[in-house]
Protein backbone atom coordinates (compact mmCIF):
# COMPACT_ATOMS: atom_id res chain seq x y z
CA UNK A 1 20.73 -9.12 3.60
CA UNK A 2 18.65 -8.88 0.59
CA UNK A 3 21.34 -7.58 -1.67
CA UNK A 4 18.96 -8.38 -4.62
CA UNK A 5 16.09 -6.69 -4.20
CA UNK A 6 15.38 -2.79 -4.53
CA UNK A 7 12.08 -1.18 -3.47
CA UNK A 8 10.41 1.74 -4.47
CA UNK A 9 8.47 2.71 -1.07
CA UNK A 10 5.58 5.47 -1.40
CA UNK A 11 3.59 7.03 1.65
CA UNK A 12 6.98 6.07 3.35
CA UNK A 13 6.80 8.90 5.71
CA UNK A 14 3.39 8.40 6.61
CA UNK A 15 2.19 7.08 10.31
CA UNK A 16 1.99 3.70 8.81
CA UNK A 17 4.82 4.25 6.11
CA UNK A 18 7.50 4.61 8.47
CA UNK A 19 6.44 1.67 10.18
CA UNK A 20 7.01 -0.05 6.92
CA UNK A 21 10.43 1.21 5.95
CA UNK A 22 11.66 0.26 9.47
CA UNK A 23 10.68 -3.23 8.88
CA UNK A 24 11.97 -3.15 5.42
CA UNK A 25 15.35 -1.81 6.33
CA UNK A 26 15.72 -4.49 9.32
CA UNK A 27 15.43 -7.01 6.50
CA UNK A 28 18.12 -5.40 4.87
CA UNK A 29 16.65 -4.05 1.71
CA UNK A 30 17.40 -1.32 -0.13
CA UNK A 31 15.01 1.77 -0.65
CA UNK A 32 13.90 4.22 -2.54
CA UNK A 33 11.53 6.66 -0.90
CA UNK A 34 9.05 8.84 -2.79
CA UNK A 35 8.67 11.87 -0.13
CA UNK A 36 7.02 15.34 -1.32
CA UNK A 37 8.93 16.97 1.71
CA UNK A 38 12.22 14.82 2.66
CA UNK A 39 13.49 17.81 5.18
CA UNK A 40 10.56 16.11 7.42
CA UNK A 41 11.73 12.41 7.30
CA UNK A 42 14.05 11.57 10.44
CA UNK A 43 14.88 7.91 9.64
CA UNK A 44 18.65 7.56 8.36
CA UNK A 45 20.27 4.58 7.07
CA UNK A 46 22.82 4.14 4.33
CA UNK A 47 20.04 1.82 2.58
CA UNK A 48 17.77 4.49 1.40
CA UNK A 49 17.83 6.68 -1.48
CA UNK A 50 15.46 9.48 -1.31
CA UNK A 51 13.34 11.17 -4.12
CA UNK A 52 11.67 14.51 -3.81
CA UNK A 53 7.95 14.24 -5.49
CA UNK A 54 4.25 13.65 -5.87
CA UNK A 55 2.73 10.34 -6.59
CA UNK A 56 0.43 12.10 -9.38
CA UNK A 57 3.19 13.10 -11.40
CA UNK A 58 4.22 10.57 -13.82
CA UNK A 59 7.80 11.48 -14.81
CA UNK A 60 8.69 11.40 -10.49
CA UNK A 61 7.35 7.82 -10.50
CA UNK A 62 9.53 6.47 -13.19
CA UNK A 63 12.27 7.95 -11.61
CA UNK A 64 11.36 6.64 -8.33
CA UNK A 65 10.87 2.68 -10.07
CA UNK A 66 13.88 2.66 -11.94
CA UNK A 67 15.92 0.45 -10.99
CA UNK A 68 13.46 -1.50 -8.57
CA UNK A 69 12.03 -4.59 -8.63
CA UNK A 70 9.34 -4.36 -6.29
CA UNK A 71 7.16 -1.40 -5.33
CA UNK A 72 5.45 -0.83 -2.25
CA UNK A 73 2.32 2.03 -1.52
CA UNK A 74 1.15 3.08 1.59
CA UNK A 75 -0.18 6.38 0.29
CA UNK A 76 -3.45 7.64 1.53
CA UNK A 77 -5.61 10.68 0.59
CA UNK A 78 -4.21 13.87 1.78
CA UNK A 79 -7.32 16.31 3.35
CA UNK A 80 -8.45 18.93 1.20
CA UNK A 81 -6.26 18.05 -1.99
CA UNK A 82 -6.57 16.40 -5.52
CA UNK A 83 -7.91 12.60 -5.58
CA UNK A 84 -3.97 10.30 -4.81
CA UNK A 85 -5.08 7.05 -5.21
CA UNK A 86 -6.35 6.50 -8.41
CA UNK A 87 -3.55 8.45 -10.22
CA UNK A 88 -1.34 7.18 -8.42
CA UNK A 89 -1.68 3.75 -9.43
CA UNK A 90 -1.82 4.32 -13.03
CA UNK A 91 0.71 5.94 -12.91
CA UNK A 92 2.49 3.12 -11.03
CA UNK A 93 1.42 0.82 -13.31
CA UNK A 94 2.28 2.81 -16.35
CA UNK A 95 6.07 2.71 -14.88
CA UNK A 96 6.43 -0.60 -14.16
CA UNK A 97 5.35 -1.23 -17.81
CA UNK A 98 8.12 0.40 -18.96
CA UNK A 99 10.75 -0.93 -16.78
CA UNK A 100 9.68 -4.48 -16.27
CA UNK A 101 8.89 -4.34 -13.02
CA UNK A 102 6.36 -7.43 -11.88
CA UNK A 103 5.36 -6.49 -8.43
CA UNK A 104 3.05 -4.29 -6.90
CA UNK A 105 1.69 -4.30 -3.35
CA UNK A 106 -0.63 -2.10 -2.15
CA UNK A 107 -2.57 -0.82 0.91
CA UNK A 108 -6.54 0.61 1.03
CA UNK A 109 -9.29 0.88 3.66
CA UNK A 110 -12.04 -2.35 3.99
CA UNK A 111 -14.37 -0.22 2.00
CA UNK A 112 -12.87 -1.23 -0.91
CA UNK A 113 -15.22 -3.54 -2.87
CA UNK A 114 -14.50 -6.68 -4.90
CA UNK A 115 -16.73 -9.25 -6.40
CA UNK A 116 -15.35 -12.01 -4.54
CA UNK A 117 -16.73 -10.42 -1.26
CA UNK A 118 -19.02 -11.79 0.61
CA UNK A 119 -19.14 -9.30 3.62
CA UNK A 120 -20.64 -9.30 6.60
CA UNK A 121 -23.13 -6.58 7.65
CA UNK A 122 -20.59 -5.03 10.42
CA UNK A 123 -18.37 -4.56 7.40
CA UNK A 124 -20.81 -3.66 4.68
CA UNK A 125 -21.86 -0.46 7.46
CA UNK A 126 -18.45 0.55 7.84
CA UNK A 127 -18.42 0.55 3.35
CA UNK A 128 -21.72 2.18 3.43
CA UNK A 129 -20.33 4.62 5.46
CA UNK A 130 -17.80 5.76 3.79
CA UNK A 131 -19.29 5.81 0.97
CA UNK A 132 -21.90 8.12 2.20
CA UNK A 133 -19.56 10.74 4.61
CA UNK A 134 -16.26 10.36 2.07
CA UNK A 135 -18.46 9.21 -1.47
CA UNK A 136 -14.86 11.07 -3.75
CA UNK A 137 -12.68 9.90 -2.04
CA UNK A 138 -14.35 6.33 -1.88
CA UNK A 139 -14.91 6.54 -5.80
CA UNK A 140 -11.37 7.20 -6.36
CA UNK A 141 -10.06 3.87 -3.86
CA UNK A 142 -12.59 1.81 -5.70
CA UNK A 143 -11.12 2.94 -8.94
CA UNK A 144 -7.70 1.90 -8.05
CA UNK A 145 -9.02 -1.74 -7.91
CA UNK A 146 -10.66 -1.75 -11.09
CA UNK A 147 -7.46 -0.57 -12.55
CA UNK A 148 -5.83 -3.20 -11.32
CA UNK A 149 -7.82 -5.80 -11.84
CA UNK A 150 -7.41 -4.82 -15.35
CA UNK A 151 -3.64 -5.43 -14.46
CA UNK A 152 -1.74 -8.97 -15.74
CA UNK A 153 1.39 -7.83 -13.05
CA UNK A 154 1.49 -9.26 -10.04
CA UNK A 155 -0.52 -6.84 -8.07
CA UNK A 156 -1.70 -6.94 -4.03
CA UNK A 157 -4.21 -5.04 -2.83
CA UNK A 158 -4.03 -5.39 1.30
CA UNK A 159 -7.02 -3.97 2.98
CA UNK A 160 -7.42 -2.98 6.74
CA UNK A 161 -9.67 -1.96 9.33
CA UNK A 162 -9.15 0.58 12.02
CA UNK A 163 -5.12 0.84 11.94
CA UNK A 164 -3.09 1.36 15.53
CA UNK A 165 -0.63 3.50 15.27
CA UNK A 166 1.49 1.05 17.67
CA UNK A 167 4.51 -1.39 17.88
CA UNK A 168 2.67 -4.15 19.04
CA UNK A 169 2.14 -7.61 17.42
CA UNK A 170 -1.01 -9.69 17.48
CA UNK A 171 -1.98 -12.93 16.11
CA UNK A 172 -3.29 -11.70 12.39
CA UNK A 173 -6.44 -13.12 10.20
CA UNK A 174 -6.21 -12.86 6.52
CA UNK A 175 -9.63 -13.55 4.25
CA UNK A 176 -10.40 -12.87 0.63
CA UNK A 177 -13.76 -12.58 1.77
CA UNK A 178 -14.74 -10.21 4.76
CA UNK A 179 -12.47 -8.27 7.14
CA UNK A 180 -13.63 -10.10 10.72
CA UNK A 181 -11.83 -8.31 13.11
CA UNK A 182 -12.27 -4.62 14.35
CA UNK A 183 -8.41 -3.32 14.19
CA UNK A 184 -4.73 -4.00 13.23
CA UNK A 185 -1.48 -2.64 14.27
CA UNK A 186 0.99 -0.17 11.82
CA UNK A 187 3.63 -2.97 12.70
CA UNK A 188 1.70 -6.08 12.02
CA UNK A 189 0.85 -4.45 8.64
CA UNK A 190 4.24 -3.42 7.73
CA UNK A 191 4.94 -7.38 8.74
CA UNK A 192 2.38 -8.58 6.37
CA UNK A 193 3.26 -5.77 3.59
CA UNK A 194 6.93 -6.96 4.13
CA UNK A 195 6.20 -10.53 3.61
CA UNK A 196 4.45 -10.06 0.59
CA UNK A 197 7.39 -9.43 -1.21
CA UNK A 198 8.46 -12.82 -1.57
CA UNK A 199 4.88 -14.73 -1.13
CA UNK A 200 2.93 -15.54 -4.41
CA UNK A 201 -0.45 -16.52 -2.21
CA UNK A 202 -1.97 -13.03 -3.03
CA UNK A 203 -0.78 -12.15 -5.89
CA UNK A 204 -3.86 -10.48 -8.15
CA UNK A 205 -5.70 -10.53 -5.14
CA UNK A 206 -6.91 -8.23 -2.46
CA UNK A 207 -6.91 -9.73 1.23
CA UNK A 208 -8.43 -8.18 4.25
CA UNK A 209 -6.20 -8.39 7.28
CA UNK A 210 -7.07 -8.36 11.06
CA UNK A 211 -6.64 -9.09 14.34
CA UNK A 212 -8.24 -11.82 15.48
């Protein structure tokens, strides 16, 4: 049981997000979920604690983080409403100031663009493309790195291909560099998300993940 540790889960009951809390609670941790409509969430366990809000509203998130040492996001951008991500994380950010909080981990699409890329052109079409068919909503992921690469906490920034909404487990790359494979499964992210709780190998650093 990890006893120890409380984390602040957002985009928990999203099609990944649930994946995630289900690994999370078979590790034994405790949660608190950020949900903006709880009556909708079916997962029950004596583990979670559940708060009714929006990521873009500051005074939610510090009541979600209190209390928490690590904080987990899985939130993506919601059709036909107000920009999520970058708000979200400054907001995030802005909380864990406050409380002390040292851990941040984080999930975003492969079109996300650092300057330690050096991506191949089967990737560099799929960034191309989105910024081209989604060029907002694109703007606003990219913004969410630069504000937290502005960040001294100890910030993860996972990145994915096309995501399978499945239970299965493949062997999974990881590069700093270029996402090489085509797709990755909901539960071999929430594995990877899950680990990074503990490891220190990413920390300030966003990681494509795969299947290879």
């Amino acid at each position: 049981m990890n006893k120890n540790i409380k984390i602040a889960v957002l985009g928990g009951g999203g099609r990944t997000g649930k994946f995630l809390v289900t690994q999370l609670l078979n590790q034994g941790y405790s949660l608190k979920l950020l949900l903006r409509n709880p009556e909708d969430f079916t997962i029950e366990n004596p583990l979670i604690q559940i708060v009714k809000g929006d990521a873009v509203d500051a005074g939610i998130i510090n009541l979600l983080v209190n209390d928490c040492q690590v904080i987990i996001s899985t939130v993506g951008q919601r059709k036909d409403e107000p920009l999520v991500a970058s708000n979200a994380t400054s907001n995030i950010l802005n909380a864990m100031a406050v409380f002390g909080i040292k851990r941040y981990i984080s999930l975003a699409g492969l079109n996300v663009d650092t300057p330690f890329d050096k991506k191949s052109v089967k990737t560099t079409m799929g960034t191309e493309w989105m910024k081209a068919n989604f060029p907002i909503t694109h703007s606003d992921r990219q913004k969410s790195y630069s504000i937290l690469a502005a960040s001294e906490l100890d910030w993860t920034l996972i990145r994915v291909p096309l995501i399978e909404f499945s239970d299965l487990k493949y062997e999974t790359g990881v590069s700093l560099e270029d996402c090489i494979g085509d797709k990755i499964s909901a539960l071999d992210i929430a594995d990877f998300l899950v680990n990074q709780i503990i490891d220190v190998q990413y920390y300030r650093k966003a990681p494509f993940i795969y299947h290879i």
